[in-house]
C-alpha atoms as a PDB file:
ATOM      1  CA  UNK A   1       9.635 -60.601 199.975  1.00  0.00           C
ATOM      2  CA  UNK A   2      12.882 -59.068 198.646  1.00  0.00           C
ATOM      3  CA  UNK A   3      13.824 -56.747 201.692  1.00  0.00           C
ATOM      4  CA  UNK A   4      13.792 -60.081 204.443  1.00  0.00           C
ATOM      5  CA  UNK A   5      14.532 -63.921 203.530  1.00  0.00           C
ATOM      6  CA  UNK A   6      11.389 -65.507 203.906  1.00  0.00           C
ATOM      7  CA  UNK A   7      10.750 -69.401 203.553  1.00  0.00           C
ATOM      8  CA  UNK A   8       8.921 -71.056 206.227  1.00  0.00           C
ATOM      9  CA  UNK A   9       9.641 -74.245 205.554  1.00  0.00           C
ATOM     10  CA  UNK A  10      13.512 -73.576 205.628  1.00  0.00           C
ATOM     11  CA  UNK A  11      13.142 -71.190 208.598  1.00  0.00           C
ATOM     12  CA  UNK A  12      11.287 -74.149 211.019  1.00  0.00           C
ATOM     13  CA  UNK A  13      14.283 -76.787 209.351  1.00  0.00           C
ATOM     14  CA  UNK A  14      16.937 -74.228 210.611  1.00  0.00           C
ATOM     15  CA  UNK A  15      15.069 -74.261 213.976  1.00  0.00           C
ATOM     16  CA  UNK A  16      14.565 -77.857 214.319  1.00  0.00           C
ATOM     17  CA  UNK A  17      18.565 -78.033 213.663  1.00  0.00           C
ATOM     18  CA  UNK A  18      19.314 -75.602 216.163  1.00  0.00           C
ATOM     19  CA  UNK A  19      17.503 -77.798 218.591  1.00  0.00           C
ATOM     20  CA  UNK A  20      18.424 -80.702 218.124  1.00  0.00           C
ATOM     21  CA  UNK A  21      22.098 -80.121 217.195  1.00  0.00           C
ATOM     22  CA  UNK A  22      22.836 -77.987 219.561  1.00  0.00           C
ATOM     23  CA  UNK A  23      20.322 -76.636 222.387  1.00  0.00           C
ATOM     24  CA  UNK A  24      19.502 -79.520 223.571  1.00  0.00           C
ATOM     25  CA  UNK A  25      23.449 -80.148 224.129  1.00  0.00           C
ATOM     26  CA  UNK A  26      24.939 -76.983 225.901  1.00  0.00           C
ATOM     27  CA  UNK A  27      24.108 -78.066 229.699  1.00  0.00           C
ATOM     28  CA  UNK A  28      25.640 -75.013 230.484  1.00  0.00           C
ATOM     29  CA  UNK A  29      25.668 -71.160 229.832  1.00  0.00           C
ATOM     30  CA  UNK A  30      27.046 -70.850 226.952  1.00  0.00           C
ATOM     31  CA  UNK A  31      27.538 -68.676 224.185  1.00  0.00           C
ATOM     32  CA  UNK A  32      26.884 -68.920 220.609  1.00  0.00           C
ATOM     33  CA  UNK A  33      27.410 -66.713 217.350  1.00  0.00           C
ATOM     34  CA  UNK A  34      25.236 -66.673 214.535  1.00  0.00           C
ATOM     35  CA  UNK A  35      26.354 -65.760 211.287  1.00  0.00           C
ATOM     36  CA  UNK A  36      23.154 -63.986 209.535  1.00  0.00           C
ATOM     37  CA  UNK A  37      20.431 -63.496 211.864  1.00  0.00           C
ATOM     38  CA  UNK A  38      17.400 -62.713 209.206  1.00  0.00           C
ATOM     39  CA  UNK A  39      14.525 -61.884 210.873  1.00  0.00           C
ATOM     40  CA  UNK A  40      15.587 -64.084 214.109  1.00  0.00           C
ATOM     41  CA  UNK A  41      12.601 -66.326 214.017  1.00  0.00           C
ATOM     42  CA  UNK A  42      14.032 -69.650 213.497  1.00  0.00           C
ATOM     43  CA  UNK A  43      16.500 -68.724 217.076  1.00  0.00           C
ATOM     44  CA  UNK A  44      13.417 -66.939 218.570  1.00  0.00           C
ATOM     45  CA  UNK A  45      10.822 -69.423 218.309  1.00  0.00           C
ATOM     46  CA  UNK A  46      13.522 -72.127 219.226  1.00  0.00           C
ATOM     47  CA  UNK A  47      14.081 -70.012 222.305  1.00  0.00           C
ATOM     48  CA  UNK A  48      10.535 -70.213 223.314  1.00  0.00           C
ATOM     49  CA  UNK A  49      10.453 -74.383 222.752  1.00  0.00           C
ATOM     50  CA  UNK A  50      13.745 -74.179 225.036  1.00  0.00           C
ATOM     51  CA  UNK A  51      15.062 -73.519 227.736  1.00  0.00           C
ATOM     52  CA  UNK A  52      18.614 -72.625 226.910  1.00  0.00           C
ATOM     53  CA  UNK A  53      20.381 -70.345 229.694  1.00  0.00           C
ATOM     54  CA  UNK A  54      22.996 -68.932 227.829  1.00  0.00           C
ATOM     55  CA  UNK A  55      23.729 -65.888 225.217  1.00  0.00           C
ATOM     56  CA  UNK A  56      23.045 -66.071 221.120  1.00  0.00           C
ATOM     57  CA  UNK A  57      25.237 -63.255 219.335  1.00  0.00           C
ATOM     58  CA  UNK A  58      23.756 -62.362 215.959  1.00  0.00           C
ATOM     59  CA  UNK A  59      24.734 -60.747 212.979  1.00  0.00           C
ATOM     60  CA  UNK A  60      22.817 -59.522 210.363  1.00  0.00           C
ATOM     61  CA  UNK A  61      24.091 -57.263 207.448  1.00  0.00           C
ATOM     62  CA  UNK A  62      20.357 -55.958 206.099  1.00  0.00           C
ATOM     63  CA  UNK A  63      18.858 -53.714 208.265  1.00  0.00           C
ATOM     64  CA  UNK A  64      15.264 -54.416 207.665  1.00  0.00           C
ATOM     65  CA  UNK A  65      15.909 -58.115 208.558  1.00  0.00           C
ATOM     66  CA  UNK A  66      17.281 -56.889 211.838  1.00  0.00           C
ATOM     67  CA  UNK A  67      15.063 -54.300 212.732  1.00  0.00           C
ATOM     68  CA  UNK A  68      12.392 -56.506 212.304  1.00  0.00           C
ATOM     69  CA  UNK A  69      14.417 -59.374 214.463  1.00  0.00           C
ATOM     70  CA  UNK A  70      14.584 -57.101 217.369  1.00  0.00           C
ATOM     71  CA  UNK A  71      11.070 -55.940 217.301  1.00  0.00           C
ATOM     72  CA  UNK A  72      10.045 -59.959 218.065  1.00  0.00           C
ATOM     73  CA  UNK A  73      12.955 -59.746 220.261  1.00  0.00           C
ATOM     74  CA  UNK A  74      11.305 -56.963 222.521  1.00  0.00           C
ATOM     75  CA  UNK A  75       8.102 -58.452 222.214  1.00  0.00           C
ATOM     76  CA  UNK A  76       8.679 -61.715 223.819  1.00  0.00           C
ATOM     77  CA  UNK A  77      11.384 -60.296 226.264  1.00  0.00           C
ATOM     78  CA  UNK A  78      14.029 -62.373 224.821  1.00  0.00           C
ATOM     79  CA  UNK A  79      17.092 -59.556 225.109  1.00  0.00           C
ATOM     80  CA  UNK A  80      18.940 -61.061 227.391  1.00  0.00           C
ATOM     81  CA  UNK A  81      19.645 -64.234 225.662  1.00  0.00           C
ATOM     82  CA  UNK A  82      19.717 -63.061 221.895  1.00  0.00           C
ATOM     83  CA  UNK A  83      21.782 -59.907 220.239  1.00  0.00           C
ATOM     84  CA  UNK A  84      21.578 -59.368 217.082  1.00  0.00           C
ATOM     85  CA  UNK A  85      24.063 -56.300 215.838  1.00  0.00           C
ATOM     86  CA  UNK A  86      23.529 -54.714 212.392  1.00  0.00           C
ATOM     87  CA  UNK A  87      26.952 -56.260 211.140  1.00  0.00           C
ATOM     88  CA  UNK A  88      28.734 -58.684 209.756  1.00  0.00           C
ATOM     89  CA  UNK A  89      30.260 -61.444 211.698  1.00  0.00           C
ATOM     90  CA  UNK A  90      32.884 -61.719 209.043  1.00  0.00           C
ATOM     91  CA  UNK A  91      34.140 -58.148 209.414  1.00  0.00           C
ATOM     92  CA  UNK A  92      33.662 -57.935 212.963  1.00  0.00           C
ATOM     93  CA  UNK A  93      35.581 -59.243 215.804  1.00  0.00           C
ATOM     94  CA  UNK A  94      35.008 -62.580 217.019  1.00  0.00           C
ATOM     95  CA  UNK A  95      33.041 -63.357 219.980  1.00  0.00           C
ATOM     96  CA  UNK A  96      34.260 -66.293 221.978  1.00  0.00           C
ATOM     97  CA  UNK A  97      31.351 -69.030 221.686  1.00  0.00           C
ATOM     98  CA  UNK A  98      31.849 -72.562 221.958  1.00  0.00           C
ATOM     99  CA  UNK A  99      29.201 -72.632 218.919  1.00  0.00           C
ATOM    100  CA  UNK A 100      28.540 -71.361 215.257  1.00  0.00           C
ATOM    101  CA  UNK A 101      25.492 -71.405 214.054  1.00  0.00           C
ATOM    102  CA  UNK A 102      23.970 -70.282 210.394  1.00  0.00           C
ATOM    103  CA  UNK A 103      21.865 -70.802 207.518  1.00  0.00           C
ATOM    104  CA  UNK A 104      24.239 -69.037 205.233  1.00  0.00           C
ATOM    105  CA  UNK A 105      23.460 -67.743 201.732  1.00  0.00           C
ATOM    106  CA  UNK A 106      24.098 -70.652 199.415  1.00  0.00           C
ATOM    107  CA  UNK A 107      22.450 -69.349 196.113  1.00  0.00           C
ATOM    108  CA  UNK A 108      24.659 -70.087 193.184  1.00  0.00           C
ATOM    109  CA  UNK A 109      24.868 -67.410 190.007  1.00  0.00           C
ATOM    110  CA  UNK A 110      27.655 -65.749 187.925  1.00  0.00           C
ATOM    111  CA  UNK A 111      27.292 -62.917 190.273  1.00  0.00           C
ATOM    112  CA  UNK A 112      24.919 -61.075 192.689  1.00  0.00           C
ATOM    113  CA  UNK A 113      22.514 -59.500 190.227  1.00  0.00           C
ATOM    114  CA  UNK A 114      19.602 -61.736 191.839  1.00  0.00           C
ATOM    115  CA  UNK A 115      15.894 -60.876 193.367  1.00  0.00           C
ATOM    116  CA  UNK A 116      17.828 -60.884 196.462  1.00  0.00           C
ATOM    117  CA  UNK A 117      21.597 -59.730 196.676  1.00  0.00           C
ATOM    118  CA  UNK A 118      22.475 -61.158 199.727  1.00  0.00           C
ATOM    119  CA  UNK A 119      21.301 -64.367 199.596  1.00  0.00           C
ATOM    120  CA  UNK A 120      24.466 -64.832 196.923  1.00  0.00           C
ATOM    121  CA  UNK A 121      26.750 -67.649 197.913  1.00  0.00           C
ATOM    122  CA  UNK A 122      29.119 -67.227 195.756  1.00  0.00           C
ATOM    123  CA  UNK A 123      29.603 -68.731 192.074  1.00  0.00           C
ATOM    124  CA  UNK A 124      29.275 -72.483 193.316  1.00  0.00           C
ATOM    125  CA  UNK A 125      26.878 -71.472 196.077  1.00  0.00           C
ATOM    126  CA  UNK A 126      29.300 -72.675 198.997  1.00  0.00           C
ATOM    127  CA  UNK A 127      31.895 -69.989 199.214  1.00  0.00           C
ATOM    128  CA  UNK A 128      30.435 -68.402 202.430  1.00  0.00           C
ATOM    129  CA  UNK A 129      29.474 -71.721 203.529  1.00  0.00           C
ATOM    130  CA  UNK A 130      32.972 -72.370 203.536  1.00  0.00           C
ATOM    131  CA  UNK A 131      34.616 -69.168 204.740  1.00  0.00           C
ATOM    132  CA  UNK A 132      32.619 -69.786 208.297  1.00  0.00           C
ATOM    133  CA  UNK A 133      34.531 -73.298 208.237  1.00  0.00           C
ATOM    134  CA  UNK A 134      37.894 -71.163 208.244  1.00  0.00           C
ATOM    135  CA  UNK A 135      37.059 -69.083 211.176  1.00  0.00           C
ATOM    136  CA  UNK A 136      37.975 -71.781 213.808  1.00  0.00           C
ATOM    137  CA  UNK A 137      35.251 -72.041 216.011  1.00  0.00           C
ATOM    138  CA  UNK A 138      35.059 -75.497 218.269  1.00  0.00           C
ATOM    139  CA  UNK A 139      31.437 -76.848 216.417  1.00  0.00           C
ATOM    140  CA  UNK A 140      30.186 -75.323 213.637  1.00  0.00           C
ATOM    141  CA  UNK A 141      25.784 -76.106 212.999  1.00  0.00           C
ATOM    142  CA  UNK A 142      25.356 -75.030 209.206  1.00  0.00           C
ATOM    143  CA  UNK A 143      22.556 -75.603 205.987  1.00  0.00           C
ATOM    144  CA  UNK A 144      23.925 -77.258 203.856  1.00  0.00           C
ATOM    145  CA  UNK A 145      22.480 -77.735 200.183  1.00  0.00           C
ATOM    146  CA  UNK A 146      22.987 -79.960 197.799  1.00  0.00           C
ATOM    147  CA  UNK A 147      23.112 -77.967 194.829  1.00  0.00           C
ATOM    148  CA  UNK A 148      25.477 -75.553 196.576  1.00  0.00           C
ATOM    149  CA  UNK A 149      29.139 -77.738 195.624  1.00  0.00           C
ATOM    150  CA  UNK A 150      28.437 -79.921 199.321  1.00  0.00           C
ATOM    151  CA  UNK A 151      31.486 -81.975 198.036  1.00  0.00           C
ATOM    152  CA  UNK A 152      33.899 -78.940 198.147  1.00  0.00           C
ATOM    153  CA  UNK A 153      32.225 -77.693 201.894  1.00  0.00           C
ATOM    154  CA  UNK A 154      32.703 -81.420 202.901  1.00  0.00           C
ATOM    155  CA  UNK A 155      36.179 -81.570 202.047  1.00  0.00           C
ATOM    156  CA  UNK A 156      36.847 -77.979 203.241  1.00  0.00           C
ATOM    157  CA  UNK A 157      35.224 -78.921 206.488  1.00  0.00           C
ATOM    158  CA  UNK A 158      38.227 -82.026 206.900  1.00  0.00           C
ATOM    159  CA  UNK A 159      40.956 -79.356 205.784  1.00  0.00           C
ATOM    160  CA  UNK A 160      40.267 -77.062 208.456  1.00  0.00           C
ATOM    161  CA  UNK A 161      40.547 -79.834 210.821  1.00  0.00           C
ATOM    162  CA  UNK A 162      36.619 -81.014 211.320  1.00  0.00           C
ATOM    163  CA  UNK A 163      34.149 -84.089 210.842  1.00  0.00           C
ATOM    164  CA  UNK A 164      30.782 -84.176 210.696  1.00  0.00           C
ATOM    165  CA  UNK A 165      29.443 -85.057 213.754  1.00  0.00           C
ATOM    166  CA  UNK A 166      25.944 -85.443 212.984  1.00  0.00           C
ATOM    167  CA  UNK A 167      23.419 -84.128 210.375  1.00  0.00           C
ATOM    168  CA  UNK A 168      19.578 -83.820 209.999  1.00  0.00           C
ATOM    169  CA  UNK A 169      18.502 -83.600 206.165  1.00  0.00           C
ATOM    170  CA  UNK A 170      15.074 -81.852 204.224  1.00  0.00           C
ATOM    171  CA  UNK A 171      13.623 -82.555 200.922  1.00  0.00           C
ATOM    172  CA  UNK A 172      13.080 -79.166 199.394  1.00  0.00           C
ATOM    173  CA  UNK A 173      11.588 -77.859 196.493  1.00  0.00           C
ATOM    174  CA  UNK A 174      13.178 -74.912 194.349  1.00  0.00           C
ATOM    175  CA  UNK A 175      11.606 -71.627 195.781  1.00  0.00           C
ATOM    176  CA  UNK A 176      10.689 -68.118 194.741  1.00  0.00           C
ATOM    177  CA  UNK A 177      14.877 -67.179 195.069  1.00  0.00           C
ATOM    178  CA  UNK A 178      16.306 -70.499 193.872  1.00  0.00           C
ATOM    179  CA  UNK A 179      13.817 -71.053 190.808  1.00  0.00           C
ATOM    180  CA  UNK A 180      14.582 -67.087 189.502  1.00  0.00           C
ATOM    181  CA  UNK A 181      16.012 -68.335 185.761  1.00  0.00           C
ATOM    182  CA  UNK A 182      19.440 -66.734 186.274  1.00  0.00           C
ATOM    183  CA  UNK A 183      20.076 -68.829 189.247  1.00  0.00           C
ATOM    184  CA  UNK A 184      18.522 -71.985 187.970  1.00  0.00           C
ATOM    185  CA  UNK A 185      20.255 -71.876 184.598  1.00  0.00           C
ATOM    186  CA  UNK A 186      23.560 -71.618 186.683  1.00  0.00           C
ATOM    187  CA  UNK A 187      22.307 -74.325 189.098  1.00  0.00           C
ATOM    188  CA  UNK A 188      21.916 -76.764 185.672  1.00  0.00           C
ATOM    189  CA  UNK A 189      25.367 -75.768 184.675  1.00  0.00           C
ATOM    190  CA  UNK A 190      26.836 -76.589 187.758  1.00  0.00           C
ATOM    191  CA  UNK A 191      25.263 -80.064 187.829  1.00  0.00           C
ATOM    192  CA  UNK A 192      26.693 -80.800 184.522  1.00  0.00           C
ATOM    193  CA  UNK A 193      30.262 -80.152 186.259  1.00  0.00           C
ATOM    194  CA  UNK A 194      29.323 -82.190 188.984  1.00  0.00           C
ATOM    195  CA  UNK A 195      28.706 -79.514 191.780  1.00  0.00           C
ATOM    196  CA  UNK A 196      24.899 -79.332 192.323  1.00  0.00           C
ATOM    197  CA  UNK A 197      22.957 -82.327 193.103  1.00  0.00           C
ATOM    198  CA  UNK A 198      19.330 -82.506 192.805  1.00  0.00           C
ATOM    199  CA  UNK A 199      16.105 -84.298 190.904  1.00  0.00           C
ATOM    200  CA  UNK A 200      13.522 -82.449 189.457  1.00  0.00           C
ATOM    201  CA  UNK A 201      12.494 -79.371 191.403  1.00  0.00           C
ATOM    202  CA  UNK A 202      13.767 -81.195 194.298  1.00  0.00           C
ATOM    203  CA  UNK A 203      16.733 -80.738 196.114  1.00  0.00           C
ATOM    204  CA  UNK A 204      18.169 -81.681 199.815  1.00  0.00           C
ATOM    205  CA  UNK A 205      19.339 -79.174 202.339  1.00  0.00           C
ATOM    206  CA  UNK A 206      20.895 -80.393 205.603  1.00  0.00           C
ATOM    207  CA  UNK A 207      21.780 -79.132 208.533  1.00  0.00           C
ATOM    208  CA  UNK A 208      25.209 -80.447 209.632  1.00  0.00           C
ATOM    209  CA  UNK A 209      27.392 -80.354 213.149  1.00  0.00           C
ATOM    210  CA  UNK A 210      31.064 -80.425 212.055  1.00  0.00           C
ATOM    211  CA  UNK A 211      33.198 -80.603 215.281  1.00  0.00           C
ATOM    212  CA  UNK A 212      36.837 -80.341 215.702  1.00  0.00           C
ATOM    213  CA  UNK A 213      38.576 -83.806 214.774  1.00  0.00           C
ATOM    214  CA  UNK A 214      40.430 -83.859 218.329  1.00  0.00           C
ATOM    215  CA  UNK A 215      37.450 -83.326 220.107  1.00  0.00           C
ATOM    216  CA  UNK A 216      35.061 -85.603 217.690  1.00  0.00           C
ATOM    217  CA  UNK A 217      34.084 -89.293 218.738  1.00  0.00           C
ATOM    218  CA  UNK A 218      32.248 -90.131 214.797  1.00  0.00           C
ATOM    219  CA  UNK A 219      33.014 -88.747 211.587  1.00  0.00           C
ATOM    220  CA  UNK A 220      29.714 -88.935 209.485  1.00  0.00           C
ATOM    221  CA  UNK A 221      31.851 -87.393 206.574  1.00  0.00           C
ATOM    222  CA  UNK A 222      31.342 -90.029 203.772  1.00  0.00           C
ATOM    223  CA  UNK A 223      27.746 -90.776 205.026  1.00  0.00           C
ATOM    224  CA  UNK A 224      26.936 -87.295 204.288  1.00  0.00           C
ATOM    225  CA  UNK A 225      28.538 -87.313 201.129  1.00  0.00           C
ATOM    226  CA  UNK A 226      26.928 -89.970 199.977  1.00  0.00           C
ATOM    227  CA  UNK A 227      23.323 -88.477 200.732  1.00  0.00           C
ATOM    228  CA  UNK A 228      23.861 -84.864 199.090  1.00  0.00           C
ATOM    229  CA  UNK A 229      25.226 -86.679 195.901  1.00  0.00           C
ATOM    230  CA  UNK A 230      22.452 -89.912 195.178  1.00  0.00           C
ATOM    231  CA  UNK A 231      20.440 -87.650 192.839  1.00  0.00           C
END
């Protein structure tokens, strides 16, 4: 459990997202980058459900989440539509895609001392989030939580030009990585500032579509505030 990021429930969300976000909209062949690959099931078993034509560039810094990504790879003779590369997008150069894709780390804590290092999203939770709205890409598909500052990706997001151009949301409960007492002491802190959003052990993750403003017909900005903060 601490070498790969493993939540089922999170991992068919992300997929579901993928799907219906964006799959089911490129009537073409096009290309997509993903921003930490994991294992590659959520793209995987979305490619099997699909029947997308184009190319899915992954990147994936651990090495036992992408050796084990490109053993399913091989085994359902997928390699010609997904690449994962042991790598990180962020330090690599950019592949031309009309999409971005993730479910970044978004696990808040004074630092990365945690069960599992790279699941650290910096000490709100959002600063990766965020850095992937600064690359530029045309549409952007990311999770989004709501104990994870979703006010300061939200208004980051319009900054760097985008609006939310649709959104899918999941009630989740605090799991084996977010519930760790280091983490959820910080999480408590930062909903005293106002910056984590939640009820209980519950809390909502969604998976959003910002699009460039010039190229958007909605902006579901203020909708999607609204949601992430009614705890």
């Amino acid at each position: 459990m601490k070498d790969i990021f493993f939540c089922p429930e999170e991992s068919r969300f992300y997929s579901t997202c993928l799907e219906t976000l964006v799959l089911n909209n490129c009537k073409n062949s096009e290309t997509i980058v993903e921003f930490g690959s994991g294992d590659g099931s959520p793209i995987i078993n979305s490619l099997l459900r699909n029947n997308f034509n184009g190319v899915i560039h992954g990147f994936e810094l651990n090495p036992f989440g992408w050796k084990a990504a490109n053993l399913t790879i091989d085994e359902y003779n997928l390699g010609d539509k997904y690449i994962i590369y042991n790598s990180s997008l962020l330090e690599s150069s950019k592949p031309e895609a009309k999409y971005l894709v993730a479910n970044p780390p978004y696990l808040p804590a004074p630092d990365n001392d945690i069960y599992m290092p790279l699941l650290f999203g910096g000490i709100d939770g959002a600063t990766l989030t965020n850095e992937l709205l600064s690359i530029g890409y045309e549409n952007v598909l990311l999770l989004v939580s709501s104990f994870s500052n979703p006010k300061s990706t939200i208004n980051h997001a319009k900054a760097n030009g985008y609006s939310v151009e649709n959104f899918l949301l999941l009630p989740l409960k605090f799991g084996y990585y977010s519930s760790e007492p280091k983490v959820k002491k910080h999480i408590e802190e930062l909903r005293k500032n106002g910056m984590a959003f939640y009820s209980g052990n519950y809390y909502f993750l969604a998976g959003v579509l910002f699009k460039k403003q010039q190229e958007s017909r909605v902006d579901l900005s203020n909708e999607l505030t609204q949601v992430m903060t009614s705890f």
